[in-house]
C-alpha atoms as a PDB file:
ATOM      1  CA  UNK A   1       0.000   0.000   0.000  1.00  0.00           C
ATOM      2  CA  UNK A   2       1.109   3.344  -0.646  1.00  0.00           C
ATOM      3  CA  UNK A   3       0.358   6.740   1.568  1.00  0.00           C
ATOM      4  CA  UNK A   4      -1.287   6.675   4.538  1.00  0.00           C
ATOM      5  CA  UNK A   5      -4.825   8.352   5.111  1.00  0.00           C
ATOM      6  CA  UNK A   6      -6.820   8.659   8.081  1.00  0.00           C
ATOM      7  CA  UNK A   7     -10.421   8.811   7.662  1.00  0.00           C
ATOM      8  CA  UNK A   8     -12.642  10.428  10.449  1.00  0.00           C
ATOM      9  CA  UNK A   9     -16.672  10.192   9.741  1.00  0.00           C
ATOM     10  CA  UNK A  10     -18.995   9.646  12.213  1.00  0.00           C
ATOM     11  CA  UNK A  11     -20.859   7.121   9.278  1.00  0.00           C
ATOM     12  CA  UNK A  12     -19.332   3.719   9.191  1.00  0.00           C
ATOM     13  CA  UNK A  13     -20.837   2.962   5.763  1.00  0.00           C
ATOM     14  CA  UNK A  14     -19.493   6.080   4.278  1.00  0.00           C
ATOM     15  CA  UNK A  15     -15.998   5.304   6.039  1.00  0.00           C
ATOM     16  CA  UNK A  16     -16.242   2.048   4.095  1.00  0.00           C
ATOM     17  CA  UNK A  17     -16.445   3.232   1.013  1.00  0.00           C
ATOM     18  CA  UNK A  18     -13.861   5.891   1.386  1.00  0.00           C
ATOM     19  CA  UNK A  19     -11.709   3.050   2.212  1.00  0.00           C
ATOM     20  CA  UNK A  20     -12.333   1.265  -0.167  1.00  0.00           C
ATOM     21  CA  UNK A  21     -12.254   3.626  -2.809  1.00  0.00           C
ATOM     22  CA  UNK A  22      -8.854   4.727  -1.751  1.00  0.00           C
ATOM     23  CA  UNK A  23      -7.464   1.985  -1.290  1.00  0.00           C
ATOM     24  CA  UNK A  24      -8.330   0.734  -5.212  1.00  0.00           C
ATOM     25  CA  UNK A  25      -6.083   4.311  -5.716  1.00  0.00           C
ATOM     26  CA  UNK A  26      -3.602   2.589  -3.961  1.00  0.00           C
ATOM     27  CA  UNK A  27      -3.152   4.363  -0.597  1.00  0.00           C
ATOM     28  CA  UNK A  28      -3.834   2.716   2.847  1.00  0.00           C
ATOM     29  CA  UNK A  29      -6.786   4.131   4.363  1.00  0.00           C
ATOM     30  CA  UNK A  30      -7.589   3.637   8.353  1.00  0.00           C
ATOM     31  CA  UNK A  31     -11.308   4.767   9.209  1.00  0.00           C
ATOM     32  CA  UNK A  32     -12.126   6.146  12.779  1.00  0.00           C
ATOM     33  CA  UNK A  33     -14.777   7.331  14.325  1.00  0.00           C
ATOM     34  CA  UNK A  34     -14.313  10.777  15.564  1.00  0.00           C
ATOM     35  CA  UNK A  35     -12.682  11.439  18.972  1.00  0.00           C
ATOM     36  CA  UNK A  36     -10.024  10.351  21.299  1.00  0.00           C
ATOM     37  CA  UNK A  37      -9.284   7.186  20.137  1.00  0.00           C
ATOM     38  CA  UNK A  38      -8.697   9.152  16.680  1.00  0.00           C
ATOM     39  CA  UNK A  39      -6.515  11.617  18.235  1.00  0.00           C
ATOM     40  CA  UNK A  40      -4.836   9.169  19.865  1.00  0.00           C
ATOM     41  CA  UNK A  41      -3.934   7.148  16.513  1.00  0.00           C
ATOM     42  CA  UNK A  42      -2.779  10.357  14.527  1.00  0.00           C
ATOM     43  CA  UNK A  43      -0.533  11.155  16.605  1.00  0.00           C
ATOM     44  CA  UNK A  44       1.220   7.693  17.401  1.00  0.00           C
ATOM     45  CA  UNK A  45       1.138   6.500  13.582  1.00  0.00           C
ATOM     46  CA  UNK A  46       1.546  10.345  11.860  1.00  0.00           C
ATOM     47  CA  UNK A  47      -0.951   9.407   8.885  1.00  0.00           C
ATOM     48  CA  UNK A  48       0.545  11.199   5.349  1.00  0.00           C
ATOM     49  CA  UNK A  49      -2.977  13.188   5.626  1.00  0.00           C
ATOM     50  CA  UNK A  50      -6.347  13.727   7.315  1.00  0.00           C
ATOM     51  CA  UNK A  51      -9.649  13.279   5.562  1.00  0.00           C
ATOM     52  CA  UNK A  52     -11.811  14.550   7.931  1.00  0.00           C
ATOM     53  CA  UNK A  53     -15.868  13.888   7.156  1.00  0.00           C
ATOM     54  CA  UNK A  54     -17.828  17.414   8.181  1.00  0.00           C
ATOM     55  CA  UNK A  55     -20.447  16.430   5.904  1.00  0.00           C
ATOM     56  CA  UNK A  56     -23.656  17.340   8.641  1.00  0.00           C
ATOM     57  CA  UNK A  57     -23.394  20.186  10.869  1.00  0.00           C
ATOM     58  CA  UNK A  58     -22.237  18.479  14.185  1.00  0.00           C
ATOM     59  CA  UNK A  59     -20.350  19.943  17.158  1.00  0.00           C
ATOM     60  CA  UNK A  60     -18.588  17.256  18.805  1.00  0.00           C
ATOM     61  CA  UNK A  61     -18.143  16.144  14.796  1.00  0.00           C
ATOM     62  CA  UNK A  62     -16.151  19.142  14.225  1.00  0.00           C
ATOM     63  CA  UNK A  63     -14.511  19.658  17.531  1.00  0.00           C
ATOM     64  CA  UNK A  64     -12.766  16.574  16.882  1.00  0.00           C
ATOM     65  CA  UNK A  65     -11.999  17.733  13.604  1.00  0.00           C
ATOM     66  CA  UNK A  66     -10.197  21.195  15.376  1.00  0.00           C
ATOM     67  CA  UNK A  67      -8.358  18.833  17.796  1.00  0.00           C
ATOM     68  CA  UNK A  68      -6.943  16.623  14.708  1.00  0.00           C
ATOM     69  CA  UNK A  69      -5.916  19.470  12.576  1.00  0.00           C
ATOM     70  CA  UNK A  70      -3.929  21.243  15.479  1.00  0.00           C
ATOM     71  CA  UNK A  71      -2.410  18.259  16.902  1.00  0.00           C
ATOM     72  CA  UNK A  72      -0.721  17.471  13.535  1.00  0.00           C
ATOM     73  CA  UNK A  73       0.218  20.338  12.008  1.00  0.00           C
ATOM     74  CA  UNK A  74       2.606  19.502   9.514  1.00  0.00           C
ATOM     75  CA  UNK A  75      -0.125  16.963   8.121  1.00  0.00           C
ATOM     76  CA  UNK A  76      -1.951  18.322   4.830  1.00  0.00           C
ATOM     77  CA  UNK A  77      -6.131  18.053   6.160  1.00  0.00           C
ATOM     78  CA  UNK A  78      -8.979  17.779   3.551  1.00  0.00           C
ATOM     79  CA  UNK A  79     -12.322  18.454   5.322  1.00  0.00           C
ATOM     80  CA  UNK A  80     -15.471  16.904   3.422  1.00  0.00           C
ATOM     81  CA  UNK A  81     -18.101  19.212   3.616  1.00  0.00           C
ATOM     82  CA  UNK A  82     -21.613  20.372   1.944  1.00  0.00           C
ATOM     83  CA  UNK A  83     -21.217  23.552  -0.407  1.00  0.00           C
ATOM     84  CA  UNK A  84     -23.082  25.922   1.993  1.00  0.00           C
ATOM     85  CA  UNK A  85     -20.254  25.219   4.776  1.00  0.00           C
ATOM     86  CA  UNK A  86     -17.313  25.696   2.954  1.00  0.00           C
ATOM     87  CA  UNK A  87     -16.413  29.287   2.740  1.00  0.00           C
ATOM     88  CA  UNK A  88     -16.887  29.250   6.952  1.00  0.00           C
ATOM     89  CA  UNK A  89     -14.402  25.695   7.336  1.00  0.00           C
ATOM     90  CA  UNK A  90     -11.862  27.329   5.297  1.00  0.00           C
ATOM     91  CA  UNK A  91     -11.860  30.273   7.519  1.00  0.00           C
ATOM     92  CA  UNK A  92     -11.673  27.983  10.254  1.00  0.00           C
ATOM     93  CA  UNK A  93      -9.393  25.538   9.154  1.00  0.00           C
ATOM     94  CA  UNK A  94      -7.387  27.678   6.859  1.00  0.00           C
ATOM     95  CA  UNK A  95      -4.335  25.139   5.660  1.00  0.00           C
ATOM     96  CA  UNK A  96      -7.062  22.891   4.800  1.00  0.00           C
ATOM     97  CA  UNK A  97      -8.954  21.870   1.377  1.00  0.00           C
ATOM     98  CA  UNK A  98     -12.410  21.691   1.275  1.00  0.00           C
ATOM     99  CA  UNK A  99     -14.163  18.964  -1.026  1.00  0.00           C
ATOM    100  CA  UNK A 100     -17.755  18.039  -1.643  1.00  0.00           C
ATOM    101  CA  UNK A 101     -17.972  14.527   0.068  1.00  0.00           C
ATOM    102  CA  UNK A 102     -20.133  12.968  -2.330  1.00  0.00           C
ATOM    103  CA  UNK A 103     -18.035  13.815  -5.426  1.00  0.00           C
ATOM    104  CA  UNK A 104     -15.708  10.688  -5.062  1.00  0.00           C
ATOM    105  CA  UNK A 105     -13.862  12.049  -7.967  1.00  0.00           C
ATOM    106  CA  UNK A 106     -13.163  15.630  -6.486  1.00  0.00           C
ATOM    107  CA  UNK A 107     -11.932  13.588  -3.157  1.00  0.00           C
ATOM    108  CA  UNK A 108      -9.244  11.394  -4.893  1.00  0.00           C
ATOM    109  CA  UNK A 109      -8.043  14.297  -7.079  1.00  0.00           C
ATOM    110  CA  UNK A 110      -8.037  16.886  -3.343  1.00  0.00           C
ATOM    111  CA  UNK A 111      -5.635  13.912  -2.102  1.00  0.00           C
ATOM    112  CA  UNK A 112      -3.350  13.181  -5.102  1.00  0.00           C
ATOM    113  CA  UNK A 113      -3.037  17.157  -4.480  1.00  0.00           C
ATOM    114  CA  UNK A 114      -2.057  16.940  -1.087  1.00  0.00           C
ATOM    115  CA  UNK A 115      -0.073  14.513  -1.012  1.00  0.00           C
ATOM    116  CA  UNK A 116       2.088  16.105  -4.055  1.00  0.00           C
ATOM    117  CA  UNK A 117       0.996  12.986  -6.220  1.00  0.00           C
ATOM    118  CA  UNK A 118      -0.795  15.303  -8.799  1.00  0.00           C
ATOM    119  CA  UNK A 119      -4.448  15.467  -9.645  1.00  0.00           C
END
């Protein structure tokens, strides 16, 4: 496998299939659910980048999210996101890209970007 990804989404089916889908691309993909135990793995195995799933307007959802992104960060972050939050996550994350979650296309090209692989 090649660069490692860690997925945070509170939805277990849609963690699947970014797994999935990533890994066919050739990268290893780890799914989490958000939180500590999240934290906790990115910063003992230092995933290549964060794909973090803010695709429903959740607190704790994007709390986690915050802690992630400022516990690592020299790690590139992709937040998933609905159109109509975008332009407020970039302000908030601002090193981060912001992708449509359902556009599976859009998300593999945002992490051949990030990871310097080309799009």
């Amino acid at each position: 496998m090649g660069r490692s990804i860690l997925v945070v989404t509170d939805h277990p089916a849609f963690g699947r299939l970014l797994r999935v889908l990533l890994e066919y691309e050739g990268f290893a993909a780890d799914v989490m659910l958000p939180g500590a135990d999240a934290l906790a793995r990115a910063r003992t195995d230092r995933p290549d980048l964060l794909l973090l799933d803010l695709g429903r307007p959740d607190s704790s959802v994007e709390e986690a999210a915050q802690a992630l992104y400022e516990a690592l960060p020299e790690v590139p972050v992709i937040l998933l996101a609905d159109p109509s939050r975008q332009r407020r996550l970039r302000r908030q994350f601002e090193r981060a890209e912001t992708v449509e979650g359902g556009d599976v296309v859009a998300v593999v090209a945002a992490v051949r970007r990030a990871l310097g692989e080309g799009a």
